[in-house]
PDB file of N, CA and C in Angstrom:
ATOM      1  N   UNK A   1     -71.479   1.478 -62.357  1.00  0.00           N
ATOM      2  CA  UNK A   1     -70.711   2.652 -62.005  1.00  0.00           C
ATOM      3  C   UNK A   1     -70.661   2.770 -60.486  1.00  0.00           C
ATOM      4  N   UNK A   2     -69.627   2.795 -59.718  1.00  0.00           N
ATOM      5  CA  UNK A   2     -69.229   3.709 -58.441  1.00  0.00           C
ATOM      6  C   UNK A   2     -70.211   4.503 -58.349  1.00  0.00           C
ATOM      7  N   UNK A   3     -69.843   4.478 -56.349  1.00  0.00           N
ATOM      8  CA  UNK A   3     -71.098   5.488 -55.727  1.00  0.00           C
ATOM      9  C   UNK A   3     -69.720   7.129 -55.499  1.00  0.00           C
ATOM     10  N   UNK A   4     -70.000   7.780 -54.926  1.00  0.00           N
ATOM     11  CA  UNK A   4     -69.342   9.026 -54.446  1.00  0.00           C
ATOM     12  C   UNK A   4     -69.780   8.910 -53.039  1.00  0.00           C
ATOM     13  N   UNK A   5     -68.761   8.659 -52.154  1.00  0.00           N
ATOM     14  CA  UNK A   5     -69.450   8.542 -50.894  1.00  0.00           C
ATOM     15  C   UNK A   5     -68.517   9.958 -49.743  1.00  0.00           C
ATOM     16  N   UNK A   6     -69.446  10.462 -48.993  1.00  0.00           N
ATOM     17  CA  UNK A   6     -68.632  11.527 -48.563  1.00  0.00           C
ATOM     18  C   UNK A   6     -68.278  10.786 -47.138  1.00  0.00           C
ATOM     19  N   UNK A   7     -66.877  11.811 -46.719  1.00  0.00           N
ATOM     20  CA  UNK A   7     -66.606  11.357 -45.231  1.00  0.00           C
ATOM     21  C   UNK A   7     -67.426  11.644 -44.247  1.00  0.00           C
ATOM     22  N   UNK A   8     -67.645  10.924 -43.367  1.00  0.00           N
ATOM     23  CA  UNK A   8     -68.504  11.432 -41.914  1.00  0.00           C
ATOM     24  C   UNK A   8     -67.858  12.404 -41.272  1.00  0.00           C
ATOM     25  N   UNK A   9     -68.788  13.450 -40.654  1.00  0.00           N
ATOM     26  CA  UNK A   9     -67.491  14.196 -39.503  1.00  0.00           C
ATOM     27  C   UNK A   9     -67.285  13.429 -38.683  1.00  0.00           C
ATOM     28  N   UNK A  10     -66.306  14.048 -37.998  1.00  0.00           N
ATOM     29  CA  UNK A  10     -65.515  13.278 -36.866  1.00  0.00           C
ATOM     30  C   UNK A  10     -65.231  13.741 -35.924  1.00  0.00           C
ATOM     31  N   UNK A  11     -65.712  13.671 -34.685  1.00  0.00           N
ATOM     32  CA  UNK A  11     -64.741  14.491 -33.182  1.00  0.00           C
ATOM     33  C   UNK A  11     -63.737  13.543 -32.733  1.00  0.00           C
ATOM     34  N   UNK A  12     -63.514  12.919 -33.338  1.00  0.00           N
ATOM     35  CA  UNK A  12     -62.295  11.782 -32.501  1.00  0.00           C
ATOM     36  C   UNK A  12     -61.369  12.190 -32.449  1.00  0.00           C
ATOM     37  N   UNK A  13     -61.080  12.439 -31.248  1.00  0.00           N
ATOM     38  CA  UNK A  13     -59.340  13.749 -30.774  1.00  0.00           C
ATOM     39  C   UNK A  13     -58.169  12.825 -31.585  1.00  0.00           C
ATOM     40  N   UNK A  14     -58.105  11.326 -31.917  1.00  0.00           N
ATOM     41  CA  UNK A  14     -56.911  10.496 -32.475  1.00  0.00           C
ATOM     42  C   UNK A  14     -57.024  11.224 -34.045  1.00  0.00           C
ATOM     43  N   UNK A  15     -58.306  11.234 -34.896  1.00  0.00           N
ATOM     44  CA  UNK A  15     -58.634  11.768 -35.920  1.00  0.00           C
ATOM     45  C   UNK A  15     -57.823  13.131 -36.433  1.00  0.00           C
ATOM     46  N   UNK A  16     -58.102  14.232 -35.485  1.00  0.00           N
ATOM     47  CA  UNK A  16     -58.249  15.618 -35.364  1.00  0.00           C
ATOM     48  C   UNK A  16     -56.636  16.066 -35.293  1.00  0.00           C
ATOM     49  N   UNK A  17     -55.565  14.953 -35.392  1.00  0.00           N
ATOM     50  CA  UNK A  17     -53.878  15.530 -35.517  1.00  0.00           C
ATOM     51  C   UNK A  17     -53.299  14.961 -36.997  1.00  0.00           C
ATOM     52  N   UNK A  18     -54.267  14.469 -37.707  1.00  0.00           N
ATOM     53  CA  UNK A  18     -54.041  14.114 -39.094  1.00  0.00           C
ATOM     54  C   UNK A  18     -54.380  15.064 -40.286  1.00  0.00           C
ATOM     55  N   UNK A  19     -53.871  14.826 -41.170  1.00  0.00           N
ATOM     56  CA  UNK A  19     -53.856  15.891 -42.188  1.00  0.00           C
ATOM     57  C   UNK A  19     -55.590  15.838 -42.703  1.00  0.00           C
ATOM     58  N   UNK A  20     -56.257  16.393 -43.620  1.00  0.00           N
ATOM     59  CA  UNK A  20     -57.490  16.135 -43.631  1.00  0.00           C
ATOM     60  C   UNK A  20     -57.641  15.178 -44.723  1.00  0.00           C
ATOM     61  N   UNK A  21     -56.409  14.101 -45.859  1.00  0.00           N
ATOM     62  CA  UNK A  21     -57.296  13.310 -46.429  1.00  0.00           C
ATOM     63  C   UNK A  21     -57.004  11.689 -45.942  1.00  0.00           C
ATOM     64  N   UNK A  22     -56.132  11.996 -44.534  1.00  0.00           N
ATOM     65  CA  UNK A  22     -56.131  10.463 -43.995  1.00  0.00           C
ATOM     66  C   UNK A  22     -57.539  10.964 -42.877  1.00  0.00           C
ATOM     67  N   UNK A  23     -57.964  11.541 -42.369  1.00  0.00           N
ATOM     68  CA  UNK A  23     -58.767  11.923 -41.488  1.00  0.00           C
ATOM     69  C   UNK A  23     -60.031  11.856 -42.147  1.00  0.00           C
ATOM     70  N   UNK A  24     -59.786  11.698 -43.328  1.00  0.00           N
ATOM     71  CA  UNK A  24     -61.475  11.384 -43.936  1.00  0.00           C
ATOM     72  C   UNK A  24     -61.255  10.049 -44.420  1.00  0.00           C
ATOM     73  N   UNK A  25     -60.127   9.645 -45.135  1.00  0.00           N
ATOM     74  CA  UNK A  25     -60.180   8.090 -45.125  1.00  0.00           C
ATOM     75  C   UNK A  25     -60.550   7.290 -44.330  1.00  0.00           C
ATOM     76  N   UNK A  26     -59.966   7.804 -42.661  1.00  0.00           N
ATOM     77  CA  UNK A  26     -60.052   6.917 -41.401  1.00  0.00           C
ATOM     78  C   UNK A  26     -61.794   6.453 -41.309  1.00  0.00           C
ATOM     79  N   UNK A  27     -62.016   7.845 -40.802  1.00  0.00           N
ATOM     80  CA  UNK A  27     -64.335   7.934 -40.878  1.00  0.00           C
ATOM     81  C   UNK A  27     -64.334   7.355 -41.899  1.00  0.00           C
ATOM     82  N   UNK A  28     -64.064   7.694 -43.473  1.00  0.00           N
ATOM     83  CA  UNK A  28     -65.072   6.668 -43.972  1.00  0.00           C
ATOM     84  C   UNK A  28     -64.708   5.231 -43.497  1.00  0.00           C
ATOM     85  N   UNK A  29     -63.776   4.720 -44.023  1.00  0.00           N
ATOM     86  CA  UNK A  29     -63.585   3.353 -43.318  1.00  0.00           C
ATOM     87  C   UNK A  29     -64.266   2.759 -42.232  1.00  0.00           C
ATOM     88  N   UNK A  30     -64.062   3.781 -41.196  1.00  0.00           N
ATOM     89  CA  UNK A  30     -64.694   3.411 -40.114  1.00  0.00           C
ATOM     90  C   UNK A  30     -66.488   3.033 -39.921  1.00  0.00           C
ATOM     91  N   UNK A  31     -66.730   4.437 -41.199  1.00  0.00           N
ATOM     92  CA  UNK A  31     -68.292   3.981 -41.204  1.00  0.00           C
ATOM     93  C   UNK A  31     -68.761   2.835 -42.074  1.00  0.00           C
ATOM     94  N   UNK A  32     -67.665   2.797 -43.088  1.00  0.00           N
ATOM     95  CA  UNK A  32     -68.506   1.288 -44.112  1.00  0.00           C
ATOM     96  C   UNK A  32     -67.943   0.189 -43.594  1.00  0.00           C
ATOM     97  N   UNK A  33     -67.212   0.509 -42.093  1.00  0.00           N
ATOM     98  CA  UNK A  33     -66.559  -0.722 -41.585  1.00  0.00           C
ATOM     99  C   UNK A  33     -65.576  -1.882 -42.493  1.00  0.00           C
ATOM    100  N   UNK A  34     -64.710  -1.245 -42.982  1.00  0.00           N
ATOM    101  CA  UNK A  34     -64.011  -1.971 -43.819  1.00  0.00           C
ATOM    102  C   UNK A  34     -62.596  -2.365 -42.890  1.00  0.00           C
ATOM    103  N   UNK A  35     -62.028  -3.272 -43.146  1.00  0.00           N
ATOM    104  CA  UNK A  35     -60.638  -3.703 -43.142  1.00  0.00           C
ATOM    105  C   UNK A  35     -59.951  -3.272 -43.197  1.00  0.00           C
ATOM    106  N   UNK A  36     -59.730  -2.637 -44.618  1.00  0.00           N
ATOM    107  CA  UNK A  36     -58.528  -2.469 -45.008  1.00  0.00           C
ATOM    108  C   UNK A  36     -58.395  -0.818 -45.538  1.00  0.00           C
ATOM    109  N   UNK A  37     -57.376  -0.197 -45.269  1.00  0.00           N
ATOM    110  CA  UNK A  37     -57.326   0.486 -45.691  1.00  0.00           C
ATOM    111  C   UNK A  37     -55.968   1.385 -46.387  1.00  0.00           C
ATOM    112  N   UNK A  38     -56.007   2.479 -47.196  1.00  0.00           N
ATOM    113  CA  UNK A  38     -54.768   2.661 -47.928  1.00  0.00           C
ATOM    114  C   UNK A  38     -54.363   3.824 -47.506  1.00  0.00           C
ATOM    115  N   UNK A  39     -53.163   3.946 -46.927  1.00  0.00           N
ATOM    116  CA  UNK A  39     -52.847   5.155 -46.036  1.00  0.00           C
ATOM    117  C   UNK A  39     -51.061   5.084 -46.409  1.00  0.00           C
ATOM    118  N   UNK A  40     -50.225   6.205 -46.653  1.00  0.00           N
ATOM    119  CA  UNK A  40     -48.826   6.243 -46.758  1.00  0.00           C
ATOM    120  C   UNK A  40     -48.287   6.772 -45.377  1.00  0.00           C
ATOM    121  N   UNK A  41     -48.794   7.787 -44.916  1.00  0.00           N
ATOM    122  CA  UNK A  41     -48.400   8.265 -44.077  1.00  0.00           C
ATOM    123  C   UNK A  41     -47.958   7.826 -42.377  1.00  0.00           C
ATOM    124  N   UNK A  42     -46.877   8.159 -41.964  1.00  0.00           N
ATOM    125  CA  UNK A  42     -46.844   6.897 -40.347  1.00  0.00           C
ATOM    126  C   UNK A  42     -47.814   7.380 -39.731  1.00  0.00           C
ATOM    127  N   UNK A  43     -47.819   8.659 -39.747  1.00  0.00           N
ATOM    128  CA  UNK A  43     -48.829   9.119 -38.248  1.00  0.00           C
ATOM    129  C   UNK A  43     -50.611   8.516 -38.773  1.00  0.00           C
ATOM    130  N   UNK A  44     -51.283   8.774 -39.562  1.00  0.00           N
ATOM    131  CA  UNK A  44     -52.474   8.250 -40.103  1.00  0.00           C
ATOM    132  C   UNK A  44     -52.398   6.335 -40.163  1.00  0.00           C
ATOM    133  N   UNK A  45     -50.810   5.798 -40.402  1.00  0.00           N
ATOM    134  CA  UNK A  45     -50.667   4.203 -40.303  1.00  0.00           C
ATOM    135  C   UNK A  45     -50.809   3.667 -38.908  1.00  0.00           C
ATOM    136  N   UNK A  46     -50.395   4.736 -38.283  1.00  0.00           N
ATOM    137  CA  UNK A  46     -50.364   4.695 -37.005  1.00  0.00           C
ATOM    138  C   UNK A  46     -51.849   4.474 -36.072  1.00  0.00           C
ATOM    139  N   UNK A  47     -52.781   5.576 -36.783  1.00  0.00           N
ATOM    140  CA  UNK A  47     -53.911   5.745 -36.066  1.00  0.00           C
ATOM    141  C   UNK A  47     -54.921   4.936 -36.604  1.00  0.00           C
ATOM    142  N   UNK A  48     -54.967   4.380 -38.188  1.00  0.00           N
ATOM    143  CA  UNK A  48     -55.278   3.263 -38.558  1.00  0.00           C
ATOM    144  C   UNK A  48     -55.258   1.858 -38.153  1.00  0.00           C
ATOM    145  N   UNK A  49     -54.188   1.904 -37.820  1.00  0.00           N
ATOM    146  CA  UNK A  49     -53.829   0.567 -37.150  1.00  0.00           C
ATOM    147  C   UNK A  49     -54.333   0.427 -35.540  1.00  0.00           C
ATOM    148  N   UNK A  50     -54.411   1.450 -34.599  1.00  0.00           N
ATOM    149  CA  UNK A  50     -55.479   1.365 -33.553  1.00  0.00           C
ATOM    150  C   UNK A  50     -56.878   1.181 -33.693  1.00  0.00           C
ATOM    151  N   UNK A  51     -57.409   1.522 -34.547  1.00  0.00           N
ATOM    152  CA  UNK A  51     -58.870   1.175 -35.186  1.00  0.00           C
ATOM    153  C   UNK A  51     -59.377   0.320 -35.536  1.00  0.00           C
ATOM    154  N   UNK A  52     -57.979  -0.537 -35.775  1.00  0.00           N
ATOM    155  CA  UNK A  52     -58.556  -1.850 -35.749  1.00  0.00           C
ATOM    156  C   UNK A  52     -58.356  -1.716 -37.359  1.00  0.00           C
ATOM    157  N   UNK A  53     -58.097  -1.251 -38.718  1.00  0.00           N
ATOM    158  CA  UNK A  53     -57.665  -1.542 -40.119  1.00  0.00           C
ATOM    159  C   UNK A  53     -56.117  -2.258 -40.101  1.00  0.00           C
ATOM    160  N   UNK A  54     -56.482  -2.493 -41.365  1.00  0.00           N
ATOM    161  CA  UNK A  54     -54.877  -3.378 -41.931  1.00  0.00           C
ATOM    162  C   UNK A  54     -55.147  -2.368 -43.081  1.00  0.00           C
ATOM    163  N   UNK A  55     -53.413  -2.267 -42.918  1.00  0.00           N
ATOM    164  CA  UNK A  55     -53.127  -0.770 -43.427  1.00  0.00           C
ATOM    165  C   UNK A  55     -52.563  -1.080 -44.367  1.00  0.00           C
ATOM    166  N   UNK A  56     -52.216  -0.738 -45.902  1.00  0.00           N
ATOM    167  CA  UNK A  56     -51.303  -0.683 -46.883  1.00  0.00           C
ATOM    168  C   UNK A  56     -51.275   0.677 -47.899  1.00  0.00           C
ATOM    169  N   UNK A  57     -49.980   0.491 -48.061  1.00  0.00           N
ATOM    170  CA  UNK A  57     -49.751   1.896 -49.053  1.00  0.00           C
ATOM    171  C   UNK A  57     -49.394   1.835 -50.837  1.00  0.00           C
ATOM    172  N   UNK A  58     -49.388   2.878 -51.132  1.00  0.00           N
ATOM    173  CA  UNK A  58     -49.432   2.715 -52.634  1.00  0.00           C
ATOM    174  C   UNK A  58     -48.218   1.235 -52.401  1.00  0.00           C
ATOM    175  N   UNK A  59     -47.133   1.944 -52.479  1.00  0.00           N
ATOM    176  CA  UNK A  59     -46.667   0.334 -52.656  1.00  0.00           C
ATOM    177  C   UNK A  59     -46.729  -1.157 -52.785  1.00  0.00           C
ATOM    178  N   UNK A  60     -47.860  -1.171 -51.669  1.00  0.00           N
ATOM    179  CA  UNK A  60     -48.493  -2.351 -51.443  1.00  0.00           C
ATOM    180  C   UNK A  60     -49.642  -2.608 -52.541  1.00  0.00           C
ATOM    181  N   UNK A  61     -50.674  -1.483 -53.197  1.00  0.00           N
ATOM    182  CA  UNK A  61     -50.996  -1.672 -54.107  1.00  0.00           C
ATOM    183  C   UNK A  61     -50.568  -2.125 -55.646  1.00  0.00           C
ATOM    184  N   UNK A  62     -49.023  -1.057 -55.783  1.00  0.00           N
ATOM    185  CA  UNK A  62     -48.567  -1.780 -56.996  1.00  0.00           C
ATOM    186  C   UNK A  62     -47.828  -2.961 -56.849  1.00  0.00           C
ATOM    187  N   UNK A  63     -47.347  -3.829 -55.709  1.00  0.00           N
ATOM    188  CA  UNK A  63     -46.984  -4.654 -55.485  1.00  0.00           C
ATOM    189  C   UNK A  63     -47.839  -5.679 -55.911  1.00  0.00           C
ATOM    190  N   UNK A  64     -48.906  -5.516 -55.460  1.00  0.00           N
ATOM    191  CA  UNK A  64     -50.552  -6.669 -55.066  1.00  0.00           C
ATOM    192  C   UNK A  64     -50.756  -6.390 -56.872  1.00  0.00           C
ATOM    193  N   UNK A  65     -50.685  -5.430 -57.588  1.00  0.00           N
ATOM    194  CA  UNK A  65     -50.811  -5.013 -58.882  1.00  0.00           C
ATOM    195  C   UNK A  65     -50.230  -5.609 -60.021  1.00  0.00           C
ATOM    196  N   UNK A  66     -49.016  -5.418 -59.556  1.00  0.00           N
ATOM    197  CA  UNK A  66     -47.962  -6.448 -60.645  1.00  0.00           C
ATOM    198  C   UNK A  66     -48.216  -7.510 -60.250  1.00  0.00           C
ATOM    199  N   UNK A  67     -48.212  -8.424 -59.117  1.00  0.00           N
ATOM    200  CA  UNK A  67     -48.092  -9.777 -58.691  1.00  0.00           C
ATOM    201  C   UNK A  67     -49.549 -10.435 -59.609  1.00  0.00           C
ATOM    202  N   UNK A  68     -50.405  -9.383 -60.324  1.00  0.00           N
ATOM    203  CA  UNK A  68     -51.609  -9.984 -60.873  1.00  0.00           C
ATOM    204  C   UNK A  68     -51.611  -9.789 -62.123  1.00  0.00           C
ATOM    205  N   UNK A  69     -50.418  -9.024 -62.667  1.00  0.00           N
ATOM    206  CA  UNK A  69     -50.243  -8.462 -64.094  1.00  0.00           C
ATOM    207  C   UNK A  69     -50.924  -7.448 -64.590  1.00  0.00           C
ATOM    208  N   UNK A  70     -51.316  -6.680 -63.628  1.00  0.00           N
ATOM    209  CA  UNK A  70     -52.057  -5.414 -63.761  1.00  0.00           C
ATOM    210  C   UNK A  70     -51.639  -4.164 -64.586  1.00  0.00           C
ATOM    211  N   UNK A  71     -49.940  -4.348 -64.268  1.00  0.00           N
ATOM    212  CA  UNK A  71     -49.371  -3.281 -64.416  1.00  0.00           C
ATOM    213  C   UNK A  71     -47.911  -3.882 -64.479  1.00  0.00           C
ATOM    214  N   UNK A  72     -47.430  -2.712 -65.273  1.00  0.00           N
ATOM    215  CA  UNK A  72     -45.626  -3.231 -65.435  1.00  0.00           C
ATOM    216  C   UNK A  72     -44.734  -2.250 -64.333  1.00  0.00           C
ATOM    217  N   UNK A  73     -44.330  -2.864 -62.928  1.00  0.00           N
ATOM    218  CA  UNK A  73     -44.385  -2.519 -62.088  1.00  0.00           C
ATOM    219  C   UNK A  73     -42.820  -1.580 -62.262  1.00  0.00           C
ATOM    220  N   UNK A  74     -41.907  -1.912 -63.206  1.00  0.00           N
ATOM    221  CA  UNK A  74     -41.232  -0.809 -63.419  1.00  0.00           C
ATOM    222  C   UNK A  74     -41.401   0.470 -64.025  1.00  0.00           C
ATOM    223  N   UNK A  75     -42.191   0.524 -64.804  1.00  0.00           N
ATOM    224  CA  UNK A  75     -42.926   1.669 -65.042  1.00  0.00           C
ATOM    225  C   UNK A  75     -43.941   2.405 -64.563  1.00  0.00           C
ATOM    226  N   UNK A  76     -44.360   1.649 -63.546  1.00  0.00           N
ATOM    227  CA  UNK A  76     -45.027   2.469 -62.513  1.00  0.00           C
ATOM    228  C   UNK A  76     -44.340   3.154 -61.678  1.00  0.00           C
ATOM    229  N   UNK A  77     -43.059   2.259 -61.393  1.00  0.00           N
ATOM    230  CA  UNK A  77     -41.987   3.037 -59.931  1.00  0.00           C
ATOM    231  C   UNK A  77     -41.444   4.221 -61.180  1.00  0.00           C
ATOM    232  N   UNK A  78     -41.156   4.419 -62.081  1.00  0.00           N
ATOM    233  CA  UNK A  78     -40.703   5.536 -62.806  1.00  0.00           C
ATOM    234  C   UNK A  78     -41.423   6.348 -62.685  1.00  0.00           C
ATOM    235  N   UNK A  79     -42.591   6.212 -63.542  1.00  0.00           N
ATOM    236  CA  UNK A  79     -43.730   7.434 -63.081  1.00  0.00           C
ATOM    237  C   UNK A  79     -43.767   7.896 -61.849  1.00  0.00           C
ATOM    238  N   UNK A  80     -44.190   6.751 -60.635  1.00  0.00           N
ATOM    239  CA  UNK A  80     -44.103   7.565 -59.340  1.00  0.00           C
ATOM    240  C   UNK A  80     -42.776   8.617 -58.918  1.00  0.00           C
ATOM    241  N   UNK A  81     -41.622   7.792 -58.769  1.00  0.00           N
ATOM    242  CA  UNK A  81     -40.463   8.499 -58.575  1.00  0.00           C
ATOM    243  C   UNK A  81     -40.272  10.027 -58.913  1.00  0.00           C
ATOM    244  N   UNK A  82     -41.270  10.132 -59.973  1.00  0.00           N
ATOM    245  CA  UNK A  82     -41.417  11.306 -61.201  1.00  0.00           C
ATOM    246  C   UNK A  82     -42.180  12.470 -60.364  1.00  0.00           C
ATOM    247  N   UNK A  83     -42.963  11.855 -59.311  1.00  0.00           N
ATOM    248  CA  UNK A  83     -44.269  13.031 -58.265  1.00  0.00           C
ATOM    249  C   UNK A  83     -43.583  13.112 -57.081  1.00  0.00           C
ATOM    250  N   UNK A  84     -44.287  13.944 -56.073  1.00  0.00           N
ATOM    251  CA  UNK A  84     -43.530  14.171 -55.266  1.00  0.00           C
ATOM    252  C   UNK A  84     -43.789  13.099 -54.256  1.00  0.00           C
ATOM    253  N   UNK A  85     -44.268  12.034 -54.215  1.00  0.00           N
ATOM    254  CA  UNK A  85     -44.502  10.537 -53.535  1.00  0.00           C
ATOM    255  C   UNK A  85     -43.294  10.405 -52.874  1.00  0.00           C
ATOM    256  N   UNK A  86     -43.056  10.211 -51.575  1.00  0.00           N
ATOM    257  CA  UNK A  86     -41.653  10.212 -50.903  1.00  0.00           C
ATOM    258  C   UNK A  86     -41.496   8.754 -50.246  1.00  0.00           C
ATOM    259  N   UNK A  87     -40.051   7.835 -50.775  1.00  0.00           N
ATOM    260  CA  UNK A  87     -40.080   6.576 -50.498  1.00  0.00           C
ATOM    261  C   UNK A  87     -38.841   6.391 -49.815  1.00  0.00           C
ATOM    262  N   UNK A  88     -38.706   5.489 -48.974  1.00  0.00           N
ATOM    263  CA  UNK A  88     -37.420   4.989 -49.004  1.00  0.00           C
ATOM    264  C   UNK A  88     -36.721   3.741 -50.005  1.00  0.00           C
ATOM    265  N   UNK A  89     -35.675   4.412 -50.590  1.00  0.00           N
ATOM    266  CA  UNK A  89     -34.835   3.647 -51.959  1.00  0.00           C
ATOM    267  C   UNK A  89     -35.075   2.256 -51.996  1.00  0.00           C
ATOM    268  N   UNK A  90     -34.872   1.448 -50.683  1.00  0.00           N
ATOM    269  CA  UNK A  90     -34.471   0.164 -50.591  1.00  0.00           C
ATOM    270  C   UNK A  90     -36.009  -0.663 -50.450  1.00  0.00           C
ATOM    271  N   UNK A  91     -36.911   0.159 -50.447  1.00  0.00           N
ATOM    272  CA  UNK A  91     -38.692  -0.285 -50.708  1.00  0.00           C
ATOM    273  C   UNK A  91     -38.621  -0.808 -51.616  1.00  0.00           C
ATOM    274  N   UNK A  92     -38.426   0.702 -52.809  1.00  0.00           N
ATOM    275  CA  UNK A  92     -38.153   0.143 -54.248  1.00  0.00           C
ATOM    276  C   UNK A  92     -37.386  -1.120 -54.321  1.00  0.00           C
ATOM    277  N   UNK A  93     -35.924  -1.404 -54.079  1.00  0.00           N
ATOM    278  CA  UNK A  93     -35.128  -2.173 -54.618  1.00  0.00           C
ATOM    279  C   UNK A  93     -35.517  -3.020 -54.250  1.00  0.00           C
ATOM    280  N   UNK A  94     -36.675  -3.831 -53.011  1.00  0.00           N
ATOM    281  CA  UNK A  94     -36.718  -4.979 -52.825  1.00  0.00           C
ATOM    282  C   UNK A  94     -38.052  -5.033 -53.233  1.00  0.00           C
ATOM    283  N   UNK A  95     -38.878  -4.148 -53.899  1.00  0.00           N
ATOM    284  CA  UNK A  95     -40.019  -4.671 -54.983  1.00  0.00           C
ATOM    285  C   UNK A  95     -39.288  -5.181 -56.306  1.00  0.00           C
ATOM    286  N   UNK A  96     -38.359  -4.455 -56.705  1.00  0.00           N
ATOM    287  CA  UNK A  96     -37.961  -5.274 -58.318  1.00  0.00           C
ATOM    288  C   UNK A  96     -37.075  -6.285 -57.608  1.00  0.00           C
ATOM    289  N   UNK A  97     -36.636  -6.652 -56.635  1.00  0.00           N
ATOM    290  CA  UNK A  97     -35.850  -7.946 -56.501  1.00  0.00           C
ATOM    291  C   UNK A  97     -37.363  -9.147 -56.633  1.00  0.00           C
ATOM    292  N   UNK A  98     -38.331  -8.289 -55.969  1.00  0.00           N
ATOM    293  CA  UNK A  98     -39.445  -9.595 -55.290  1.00  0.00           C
ATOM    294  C   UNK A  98     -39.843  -9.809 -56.986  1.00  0.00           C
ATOM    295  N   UNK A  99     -39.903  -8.989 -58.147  1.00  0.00           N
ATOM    296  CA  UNK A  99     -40.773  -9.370 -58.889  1.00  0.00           C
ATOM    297  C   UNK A  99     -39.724  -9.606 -59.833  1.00  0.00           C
ATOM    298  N   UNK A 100     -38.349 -10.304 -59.758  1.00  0.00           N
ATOM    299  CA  UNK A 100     -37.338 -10.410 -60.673  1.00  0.00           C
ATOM    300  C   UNK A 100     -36.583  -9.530 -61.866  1.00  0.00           C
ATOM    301  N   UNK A 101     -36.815  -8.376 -61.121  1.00  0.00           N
ATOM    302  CA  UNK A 101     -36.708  -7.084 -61.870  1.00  0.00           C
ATOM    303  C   UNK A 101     -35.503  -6.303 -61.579  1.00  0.00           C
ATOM    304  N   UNK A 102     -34.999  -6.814 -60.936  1.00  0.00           N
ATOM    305  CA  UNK A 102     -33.517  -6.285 -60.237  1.00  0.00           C
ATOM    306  C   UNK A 102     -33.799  -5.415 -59.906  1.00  0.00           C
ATOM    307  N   UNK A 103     -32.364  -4.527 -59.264  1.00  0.00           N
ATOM    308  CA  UNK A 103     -32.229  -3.689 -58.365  1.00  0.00           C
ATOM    309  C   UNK A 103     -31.657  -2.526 -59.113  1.00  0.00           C
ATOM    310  N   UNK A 104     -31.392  -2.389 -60.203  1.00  0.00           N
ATOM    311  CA  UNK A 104     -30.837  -1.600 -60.949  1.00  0.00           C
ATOM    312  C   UNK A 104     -31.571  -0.321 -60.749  1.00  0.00           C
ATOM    313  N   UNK A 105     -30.888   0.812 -60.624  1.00  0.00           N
ATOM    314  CA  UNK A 105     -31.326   2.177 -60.328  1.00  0.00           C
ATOM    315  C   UNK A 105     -31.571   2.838 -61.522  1.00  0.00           C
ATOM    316  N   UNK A 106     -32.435   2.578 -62.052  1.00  0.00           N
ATOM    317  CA  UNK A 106     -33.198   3.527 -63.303  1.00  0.00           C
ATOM    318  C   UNK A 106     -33.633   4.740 -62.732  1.00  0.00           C
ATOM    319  N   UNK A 107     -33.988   5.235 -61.868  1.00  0.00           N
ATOM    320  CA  UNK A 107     -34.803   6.257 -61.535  1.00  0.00           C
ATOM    321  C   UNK A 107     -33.682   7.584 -60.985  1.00  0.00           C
TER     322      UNK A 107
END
């Protein structure tokens, strides 16, 4: 089983203009010293990416997801489409082109 790990505080003035759950993603990351990390947002991709992480977003997860058969990656973009998750269209259309799924606008 998974640990529950809490965020560190943070005075880092780059930290302190982010919303509070990329601002706790950033610290933790920063403290278990990881790589990589999963962030949607530009301004938090932004401040991630000075820190020295490689940044990816849900997308990139269900991308990395389907490409392993994890998941049926059109029915994931339905569901998402479904929340208030905000994308640009042509993200989508060139994930179902990449995974031979066409471009067809179901959503």
């Amino acid at each position: 089983m998974g640990r529950v790990l809490m965020a560190p505080e943070s005075d880092d003035p780059m930290l302190a203009k982010l919303d509070p759950g990329e601002r706790a993603a950033i610290a933790l990351g920063l403290s278990l010293k990881a790589d990589l990390i999963l962030i949607d947002e530009r301004k938090g991709t932004a401040v991630a990416l000075t820190k020295g992480f490689e940044v990816t977003g849900t997308l990139g997860v269900l991308d990395l997801a389907a490409t392993r058969g994890l998941v049926n990656l059109r029915e994931a973009l339905d569901w998402l489409t479904r929340t208030n998750f905000r994308y640009r269209p042509e993200l989508i259309a060139a994930l179902l082109r990449k995974h031979q799924l066409g471009s067809t606008n179901v959503f």
